[in-house]
Every structure is written in C-alpha cells, then in structure tokens.
N, C-alpha and C. Protein backbone atom coordinates (compact mmCIF):
# COMPACT_ATOMS: atom_id res chain seq x y z
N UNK A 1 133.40 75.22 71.96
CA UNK A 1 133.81 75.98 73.13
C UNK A 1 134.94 76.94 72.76
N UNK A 2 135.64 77.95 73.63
CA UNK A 2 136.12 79.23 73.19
C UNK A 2 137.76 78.19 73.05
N UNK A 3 138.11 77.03 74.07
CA UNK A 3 139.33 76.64 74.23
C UNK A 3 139.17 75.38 72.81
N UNK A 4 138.07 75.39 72.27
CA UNK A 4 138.34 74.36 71.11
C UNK A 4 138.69 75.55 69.76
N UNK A 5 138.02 76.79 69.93
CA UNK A 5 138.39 77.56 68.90
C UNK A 5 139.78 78.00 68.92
N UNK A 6 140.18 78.10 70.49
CA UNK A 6 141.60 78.96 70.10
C UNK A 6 142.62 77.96 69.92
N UNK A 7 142.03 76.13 70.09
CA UNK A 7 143.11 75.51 69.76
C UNK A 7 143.32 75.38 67.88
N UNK A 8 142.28 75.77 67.24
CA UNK A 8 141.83 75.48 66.16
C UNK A 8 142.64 76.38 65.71
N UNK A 9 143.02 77.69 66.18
CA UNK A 9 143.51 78.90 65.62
C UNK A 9 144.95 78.82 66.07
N UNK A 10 145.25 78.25 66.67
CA UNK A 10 146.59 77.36 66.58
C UNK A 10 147.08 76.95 65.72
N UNK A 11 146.53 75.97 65.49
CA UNK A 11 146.37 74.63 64.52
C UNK A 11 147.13 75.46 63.25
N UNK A 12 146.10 76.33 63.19
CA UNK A 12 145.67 77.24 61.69
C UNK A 12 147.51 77.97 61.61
N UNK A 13 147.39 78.45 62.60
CA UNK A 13 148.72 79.35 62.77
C UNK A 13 150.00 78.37 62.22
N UNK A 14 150.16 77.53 62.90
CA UNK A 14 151.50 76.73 62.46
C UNK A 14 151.38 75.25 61.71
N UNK A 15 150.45 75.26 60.98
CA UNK A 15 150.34 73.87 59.94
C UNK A 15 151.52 74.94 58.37
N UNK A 16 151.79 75.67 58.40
CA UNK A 16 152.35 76.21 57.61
C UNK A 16 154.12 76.42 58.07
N UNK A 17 153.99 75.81 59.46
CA UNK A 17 155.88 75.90 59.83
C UNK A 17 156.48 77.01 59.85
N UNK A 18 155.41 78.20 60.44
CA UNK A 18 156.19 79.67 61.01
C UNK A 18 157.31 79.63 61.52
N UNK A 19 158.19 80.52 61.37
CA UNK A 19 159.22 80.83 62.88
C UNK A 19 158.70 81.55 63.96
N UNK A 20 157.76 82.28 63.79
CA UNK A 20 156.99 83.03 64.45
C UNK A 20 155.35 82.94 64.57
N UNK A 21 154.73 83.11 65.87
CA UNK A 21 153.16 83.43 65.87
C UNK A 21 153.31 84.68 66.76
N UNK A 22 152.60 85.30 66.28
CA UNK A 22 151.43 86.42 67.07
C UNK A 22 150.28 86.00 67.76
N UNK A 23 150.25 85.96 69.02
CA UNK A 23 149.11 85.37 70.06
C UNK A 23 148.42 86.85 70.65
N UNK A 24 147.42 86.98 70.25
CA UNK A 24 146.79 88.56 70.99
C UNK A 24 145.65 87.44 71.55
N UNK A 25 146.13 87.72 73.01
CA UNK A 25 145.50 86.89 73.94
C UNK A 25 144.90 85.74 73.71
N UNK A 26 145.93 85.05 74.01
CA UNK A 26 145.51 83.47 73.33
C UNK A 26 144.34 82.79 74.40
N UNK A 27 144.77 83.53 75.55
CA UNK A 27 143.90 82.86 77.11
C UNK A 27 141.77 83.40 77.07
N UNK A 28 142.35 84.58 76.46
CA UNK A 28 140.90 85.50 76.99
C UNK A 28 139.67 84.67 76.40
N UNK A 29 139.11 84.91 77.62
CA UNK A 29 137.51 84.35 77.72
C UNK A 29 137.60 83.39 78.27
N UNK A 30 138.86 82.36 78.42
CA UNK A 30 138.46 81.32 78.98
C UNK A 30 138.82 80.66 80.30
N UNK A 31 137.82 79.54 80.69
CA UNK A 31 138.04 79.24 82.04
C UNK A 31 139.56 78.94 82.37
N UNK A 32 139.75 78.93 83.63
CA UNK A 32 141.54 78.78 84.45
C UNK A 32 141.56 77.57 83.83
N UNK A 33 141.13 75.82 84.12
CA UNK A 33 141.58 74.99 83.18
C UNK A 33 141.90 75.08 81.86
N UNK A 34 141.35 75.25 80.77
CA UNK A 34 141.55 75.57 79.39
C UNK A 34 142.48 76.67 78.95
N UNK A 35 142.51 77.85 79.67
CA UNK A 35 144.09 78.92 79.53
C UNK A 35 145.30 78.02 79.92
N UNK A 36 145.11 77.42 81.15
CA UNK A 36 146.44 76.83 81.22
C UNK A 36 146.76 75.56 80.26
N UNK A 37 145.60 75.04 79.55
CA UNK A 37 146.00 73.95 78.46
C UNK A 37 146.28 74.80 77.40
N UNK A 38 146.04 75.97 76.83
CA UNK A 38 146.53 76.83 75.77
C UNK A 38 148.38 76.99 75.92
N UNK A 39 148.27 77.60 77.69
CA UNK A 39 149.51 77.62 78.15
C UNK A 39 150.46 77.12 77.69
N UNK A 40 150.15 75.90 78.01
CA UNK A 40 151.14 74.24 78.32
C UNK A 40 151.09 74.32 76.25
N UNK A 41 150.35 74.24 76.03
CA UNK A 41 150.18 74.21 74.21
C UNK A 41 151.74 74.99 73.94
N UNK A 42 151.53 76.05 74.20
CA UNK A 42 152.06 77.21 73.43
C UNK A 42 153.33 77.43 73.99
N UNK A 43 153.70 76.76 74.99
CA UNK A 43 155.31 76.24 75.58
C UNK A 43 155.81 75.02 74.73
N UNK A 44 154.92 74.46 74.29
CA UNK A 44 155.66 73.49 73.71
C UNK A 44 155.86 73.41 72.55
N UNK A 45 154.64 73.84 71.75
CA UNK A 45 155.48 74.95 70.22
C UNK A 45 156.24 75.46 70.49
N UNK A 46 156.68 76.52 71.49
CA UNK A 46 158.01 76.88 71.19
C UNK A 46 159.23 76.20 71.29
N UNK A 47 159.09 74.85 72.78
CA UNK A 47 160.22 74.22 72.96
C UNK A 47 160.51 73.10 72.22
N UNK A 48 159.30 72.38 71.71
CA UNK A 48 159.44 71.30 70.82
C UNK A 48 159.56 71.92 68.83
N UNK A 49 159.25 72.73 68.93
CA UNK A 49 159.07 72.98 68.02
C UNK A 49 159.96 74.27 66.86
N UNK A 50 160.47 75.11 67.99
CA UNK A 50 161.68 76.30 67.70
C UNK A 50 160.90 77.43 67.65
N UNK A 51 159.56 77.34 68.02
CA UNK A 51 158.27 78.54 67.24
C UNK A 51 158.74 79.97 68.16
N UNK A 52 158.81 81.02 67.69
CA UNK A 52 158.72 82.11 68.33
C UNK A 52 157.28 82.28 69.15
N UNK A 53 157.29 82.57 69.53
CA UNK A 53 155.91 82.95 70.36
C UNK A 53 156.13 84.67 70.64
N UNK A 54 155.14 85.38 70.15
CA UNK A 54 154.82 86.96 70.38
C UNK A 54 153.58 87.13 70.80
N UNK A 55 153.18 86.96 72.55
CA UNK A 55 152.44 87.04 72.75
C UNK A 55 151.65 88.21 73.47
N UNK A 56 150.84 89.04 73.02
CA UNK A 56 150.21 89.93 73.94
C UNK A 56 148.70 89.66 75.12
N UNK A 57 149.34 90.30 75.74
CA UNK A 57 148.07 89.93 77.15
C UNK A 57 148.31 90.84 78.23
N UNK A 58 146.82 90.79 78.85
CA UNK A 58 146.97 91.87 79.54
C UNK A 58 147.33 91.09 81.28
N UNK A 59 147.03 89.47 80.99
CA UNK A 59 147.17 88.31 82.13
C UNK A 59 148.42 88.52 82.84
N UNK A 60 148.89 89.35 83.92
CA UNK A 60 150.19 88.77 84.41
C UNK A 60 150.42 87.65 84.52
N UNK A 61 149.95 86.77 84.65
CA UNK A 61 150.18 85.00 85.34
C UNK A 61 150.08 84.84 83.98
N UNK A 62 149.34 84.65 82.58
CA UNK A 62 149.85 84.47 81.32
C UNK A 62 151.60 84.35 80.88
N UNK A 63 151.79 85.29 81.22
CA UNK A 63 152.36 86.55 80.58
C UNK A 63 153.66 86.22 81.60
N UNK A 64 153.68 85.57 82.47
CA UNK A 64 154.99 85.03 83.30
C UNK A 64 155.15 83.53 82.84
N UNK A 65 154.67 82.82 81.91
CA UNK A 65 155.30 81.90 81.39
C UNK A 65 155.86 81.91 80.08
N UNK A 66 156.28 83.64 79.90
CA UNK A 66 157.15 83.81 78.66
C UNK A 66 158.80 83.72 79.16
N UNK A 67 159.90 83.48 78.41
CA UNK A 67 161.38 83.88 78.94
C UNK A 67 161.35 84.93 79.02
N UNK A 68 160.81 85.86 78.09
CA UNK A 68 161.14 87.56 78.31
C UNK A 68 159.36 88.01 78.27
N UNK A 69 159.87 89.22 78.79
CA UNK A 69 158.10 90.18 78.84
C UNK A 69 158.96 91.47 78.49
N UNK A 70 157.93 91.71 77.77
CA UNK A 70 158.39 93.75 77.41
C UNK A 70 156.54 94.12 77.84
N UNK A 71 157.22 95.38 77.98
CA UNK A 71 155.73 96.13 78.84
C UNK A 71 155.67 97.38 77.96
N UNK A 72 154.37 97.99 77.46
CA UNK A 72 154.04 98.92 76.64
C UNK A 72 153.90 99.87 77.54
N UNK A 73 154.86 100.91 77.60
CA UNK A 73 154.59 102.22 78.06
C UNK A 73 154.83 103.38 77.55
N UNK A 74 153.40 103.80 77.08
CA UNK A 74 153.64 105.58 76.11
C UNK A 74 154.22 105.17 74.90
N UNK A 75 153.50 104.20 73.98
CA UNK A 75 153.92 103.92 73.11
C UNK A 75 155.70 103.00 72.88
N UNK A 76 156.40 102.84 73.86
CA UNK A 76 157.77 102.25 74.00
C UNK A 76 157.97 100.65 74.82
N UNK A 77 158.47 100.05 73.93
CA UNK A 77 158.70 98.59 75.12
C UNK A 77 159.65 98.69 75.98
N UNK A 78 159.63 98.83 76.93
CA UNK A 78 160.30 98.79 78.08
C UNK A 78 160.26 97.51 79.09
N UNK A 79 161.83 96.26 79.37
CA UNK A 79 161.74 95.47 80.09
C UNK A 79 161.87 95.89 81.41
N UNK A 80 161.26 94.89 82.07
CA UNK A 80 161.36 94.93 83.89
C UNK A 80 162.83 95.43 84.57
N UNK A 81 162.50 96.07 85.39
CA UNK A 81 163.98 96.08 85.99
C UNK A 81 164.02 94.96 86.61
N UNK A 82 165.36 94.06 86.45
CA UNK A 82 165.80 92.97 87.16
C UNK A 82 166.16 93.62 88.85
N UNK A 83 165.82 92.84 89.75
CA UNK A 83 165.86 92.99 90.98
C UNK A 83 167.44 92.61 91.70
C-alpha cells in the first residue's frame, strides 16, 4: 500500500541518523487515516528523535503540524504574517 511505502521511505531516510529529512509530500496519495499516521510518524522523529523535518506540501492541514511554515512566493520564502 502507498502508506507502507512511504513508511519504508522513512525507514530508509533515517536508519543512517540524519539531522535532517526532506519530505516532498510525505501524505500524497493517501487515505485521511494513513497521512495522519505518517503525521504522528514524522512528529515524533522530530521530537523523539532531534530530526529536522523539511517538509514540502501543498496540504494546508499537513503543513499546520509543522512549528514553522514558509510559503513559496515568486520564487522567495516568505512567513505568515502573525495576526
């Protein structure tokens, strides 16, 4: 299934003890249960684990369980204005 491959590509990513991963849409293709077990995954590499997480997605609801979001506009990252 697509949520056994992208856990596999996980796996793959940090059996080597990165400080960092690159996630280009870790969620896509898959059903609302299985994104949010990627989710819950990929919070806890970072919190259990120290992992950077650099994730791109086009998911707002993804993409709001990062601490920070930068947004690509015209080639420039630009953060949210705080309210």
């Amino acid at each position: 299934s697509g949520g056994q491959e992208q856990r596999v590509g996980i796996a793959r990513a940090i059996v080597a003890h990165p400080k960092v991963v690159v996630a280009d849409e870790p969620t896509g293709s898959l059903d609302v249960d299985t994104s949010q077990q990627i989710q819950v995954l990929l919070q806890r590499l970072n919190r259990e684990l120290n992992i950077t997480m650099v994730m791109v997605t086009h998911d707002r609801d993804v993409a709001s369980i990062a601490s920070r979001q930068l947004t690509l506009d015209r080639g420039k990252f630009v953060e949210p204005i705080s309210a």
